[in-house]
Protein backbone atom coordinates (compact mmCIF):
# COMPACT_ATOMS: atom_id res chain seq x y z
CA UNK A 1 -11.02 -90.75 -84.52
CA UNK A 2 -12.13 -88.39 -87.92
CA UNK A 3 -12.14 -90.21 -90.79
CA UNK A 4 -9.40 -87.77 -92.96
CA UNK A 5 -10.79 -88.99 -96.49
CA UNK A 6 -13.72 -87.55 -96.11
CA UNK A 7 -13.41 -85.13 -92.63
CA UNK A 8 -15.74 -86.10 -90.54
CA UNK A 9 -15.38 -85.52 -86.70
CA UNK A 10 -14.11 -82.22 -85.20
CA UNK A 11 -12.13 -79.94 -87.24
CA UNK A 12 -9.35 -77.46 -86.59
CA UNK A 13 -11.30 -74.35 -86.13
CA UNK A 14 -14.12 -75.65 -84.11
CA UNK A 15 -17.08 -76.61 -86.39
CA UNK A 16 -18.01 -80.00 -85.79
CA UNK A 17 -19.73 -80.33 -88.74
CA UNK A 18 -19.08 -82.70 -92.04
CA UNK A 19 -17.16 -80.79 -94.94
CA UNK A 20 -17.54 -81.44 -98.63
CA UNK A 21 -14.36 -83.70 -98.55
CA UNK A 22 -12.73 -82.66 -101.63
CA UNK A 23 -8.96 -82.44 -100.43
CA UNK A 24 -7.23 -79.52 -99.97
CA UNK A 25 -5.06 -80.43 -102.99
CA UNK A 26 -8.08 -80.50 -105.36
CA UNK A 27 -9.73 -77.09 -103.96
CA UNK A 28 -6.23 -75.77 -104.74
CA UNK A 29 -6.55 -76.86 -108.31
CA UNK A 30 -10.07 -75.44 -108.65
CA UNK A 31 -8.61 -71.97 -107.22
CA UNK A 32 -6.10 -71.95 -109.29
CA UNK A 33 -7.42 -73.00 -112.54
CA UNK A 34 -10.36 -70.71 -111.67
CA UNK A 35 -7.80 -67.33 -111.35
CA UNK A 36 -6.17 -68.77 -114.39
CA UNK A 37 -8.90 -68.73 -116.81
CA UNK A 38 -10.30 -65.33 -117.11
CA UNK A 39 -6.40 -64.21 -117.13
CA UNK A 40 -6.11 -66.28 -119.94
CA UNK A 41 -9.18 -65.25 -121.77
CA UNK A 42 -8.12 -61.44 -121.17
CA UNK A 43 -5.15 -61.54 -122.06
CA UNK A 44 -4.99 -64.13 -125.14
CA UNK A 45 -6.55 -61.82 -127.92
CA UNK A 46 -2.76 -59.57 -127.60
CA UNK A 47 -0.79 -62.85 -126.90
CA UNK A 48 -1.72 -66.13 -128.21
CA UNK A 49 0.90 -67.77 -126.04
CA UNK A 50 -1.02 -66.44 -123.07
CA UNK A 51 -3.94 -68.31 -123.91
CA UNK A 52 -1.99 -71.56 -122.99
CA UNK A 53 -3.08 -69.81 -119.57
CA UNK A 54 -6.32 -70.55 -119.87
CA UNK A 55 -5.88 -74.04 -121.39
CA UNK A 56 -3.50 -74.81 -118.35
CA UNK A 57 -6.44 -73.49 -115.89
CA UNK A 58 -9.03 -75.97 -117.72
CA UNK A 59 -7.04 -78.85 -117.05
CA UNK A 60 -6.58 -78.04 -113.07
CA UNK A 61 -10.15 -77.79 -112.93
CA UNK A 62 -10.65 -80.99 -114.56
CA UNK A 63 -8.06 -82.83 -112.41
CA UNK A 64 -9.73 -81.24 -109.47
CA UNK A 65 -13.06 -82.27 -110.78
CA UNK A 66 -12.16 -85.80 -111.28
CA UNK A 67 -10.65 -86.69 -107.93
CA UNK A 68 -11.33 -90.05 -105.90
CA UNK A 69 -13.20 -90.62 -102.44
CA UNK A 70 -11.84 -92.77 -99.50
CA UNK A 71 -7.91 -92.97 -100.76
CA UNK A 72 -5.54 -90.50 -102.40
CA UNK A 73 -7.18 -88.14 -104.62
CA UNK A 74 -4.82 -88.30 -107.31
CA UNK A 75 -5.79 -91.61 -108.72
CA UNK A 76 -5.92 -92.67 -112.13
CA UNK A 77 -9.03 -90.51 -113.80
CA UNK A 78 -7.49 -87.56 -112.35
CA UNK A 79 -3.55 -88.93 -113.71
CA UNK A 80 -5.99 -89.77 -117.21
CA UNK A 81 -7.14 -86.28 -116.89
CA UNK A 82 -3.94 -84.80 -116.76
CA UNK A 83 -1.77 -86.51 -119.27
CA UNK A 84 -4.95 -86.09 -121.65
CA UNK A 85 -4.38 -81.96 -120.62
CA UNK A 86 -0.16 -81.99 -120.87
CA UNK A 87 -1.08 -83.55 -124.52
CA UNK A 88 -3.66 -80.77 -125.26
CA UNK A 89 -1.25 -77.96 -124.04
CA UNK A 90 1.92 -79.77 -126.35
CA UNK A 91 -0.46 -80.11 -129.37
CA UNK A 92 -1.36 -76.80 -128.81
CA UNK A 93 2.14 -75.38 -128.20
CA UNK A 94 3.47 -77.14 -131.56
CA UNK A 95 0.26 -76.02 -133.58
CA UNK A 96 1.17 -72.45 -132.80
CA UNK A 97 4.85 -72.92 -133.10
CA UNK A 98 4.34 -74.28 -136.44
CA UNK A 99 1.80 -71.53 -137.44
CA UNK A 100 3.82 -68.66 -136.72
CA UNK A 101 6.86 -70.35 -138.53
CA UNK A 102 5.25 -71.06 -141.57
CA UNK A 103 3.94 -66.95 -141.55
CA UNK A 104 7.34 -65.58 -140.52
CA UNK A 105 8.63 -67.40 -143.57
CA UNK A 106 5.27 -66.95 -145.66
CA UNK A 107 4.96 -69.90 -146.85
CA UNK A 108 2.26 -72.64 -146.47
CA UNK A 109 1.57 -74.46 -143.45
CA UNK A 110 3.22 -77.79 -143.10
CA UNK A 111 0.64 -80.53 -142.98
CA UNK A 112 1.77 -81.63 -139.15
CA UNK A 113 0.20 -78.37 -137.96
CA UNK A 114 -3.28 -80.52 -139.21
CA UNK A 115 -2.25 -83.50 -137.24
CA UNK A 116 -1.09 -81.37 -134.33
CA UNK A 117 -4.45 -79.80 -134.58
CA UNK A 118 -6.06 -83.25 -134.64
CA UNK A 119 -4.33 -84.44 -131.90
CA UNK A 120 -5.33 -81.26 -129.69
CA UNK A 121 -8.87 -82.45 -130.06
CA UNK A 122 -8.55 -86.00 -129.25
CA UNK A 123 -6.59 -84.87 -126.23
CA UNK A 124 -9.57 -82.59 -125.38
CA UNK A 125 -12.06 -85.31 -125.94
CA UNK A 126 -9.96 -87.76 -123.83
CA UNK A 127 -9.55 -85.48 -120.61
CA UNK A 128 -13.48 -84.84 -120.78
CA UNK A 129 -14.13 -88.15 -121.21
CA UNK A 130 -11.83 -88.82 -118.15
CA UNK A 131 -13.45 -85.85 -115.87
CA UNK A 132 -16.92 -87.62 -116.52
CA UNK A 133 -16.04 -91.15 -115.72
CA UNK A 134 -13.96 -89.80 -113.12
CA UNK A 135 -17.14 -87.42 -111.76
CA UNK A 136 -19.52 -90.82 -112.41
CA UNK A 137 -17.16 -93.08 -110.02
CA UNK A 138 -17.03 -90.33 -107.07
CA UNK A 139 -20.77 -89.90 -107.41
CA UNK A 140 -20.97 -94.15 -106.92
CA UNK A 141 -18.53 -94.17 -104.61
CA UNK A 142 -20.30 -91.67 -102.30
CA UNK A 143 -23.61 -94.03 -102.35
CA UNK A 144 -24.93 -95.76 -99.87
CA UNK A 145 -25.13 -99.80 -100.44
CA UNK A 146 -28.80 -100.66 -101.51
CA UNK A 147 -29.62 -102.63 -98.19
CA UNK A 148 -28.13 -99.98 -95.58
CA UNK A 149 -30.28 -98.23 -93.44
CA UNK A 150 -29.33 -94.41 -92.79
């Protein structure tokens, strides 16, 4: 019987061979981040609220990047991941809210677009630091124990 966590055994359209195992869930993620990005990036110099675009694409990725091996792939670096990535889009959405409030009514900014700011980065420090521990435990997981033979 194939293991499904990782695929082994037959598979659907005849290669018997061992897949990658990410789940089809994650390599959803990647594609979609990946198709978000550049649309982001092309489009975000005309509309800055298009950018959120990109920053939404980054944070699939990272989810994707961060997924577990041997149980459901959503486990807690990837849910770390992603609340770190809904924080950076919110701090991000309010800094520019606050932004284009403060020049409609030309006056200064109000100092909560600095913690808003602030808060962007520690989100975007948090969901790297997530990918990474969650990249480190796949990468252990995947090892074989020391005294196994091959």
């Amino acid at each position: 019987m194939p293991d499904k966590a990782t695929n082994d055994g037959p598979l659907p359209g005849g290669d018997q061979g061992r897949t990658a195992g990410m789940p089809l869930g994650a390599r959803r993620l990647v594609l979609i981040g990946g198709l978000c990005i550049p649309v982001g990036l092309v489009a975000g110099p005309y509309l800055f609220g298009i950018q959120l675009i990109a920053v939404a694409g980054v944070v699939a990725i990272s989810v994707a990047l961060s997924y577990g091996i041997g149980r459901a792939w959503f486990t807690r670096w990837p849910r770390l991941t992603a609340a770190a990535g809904g924080a950076w889009m919110a701090a991000t959405i309010g800094y520019w809210l606050t932004i284009m409030a403060a020049a409609d009514a030309s006056a200064p900014v109000p100092e909560v677009s600095s913690v808003l700011f602030s808060t962007g980065v520690a989100a975007v420090i948090m969901m790297a630091a997530a990918v990474l521990a969650g990249t480190i435990a796949r990468f252990r997981s995947r090892r074989l124990p020391a005294g196994a033979a091959a």
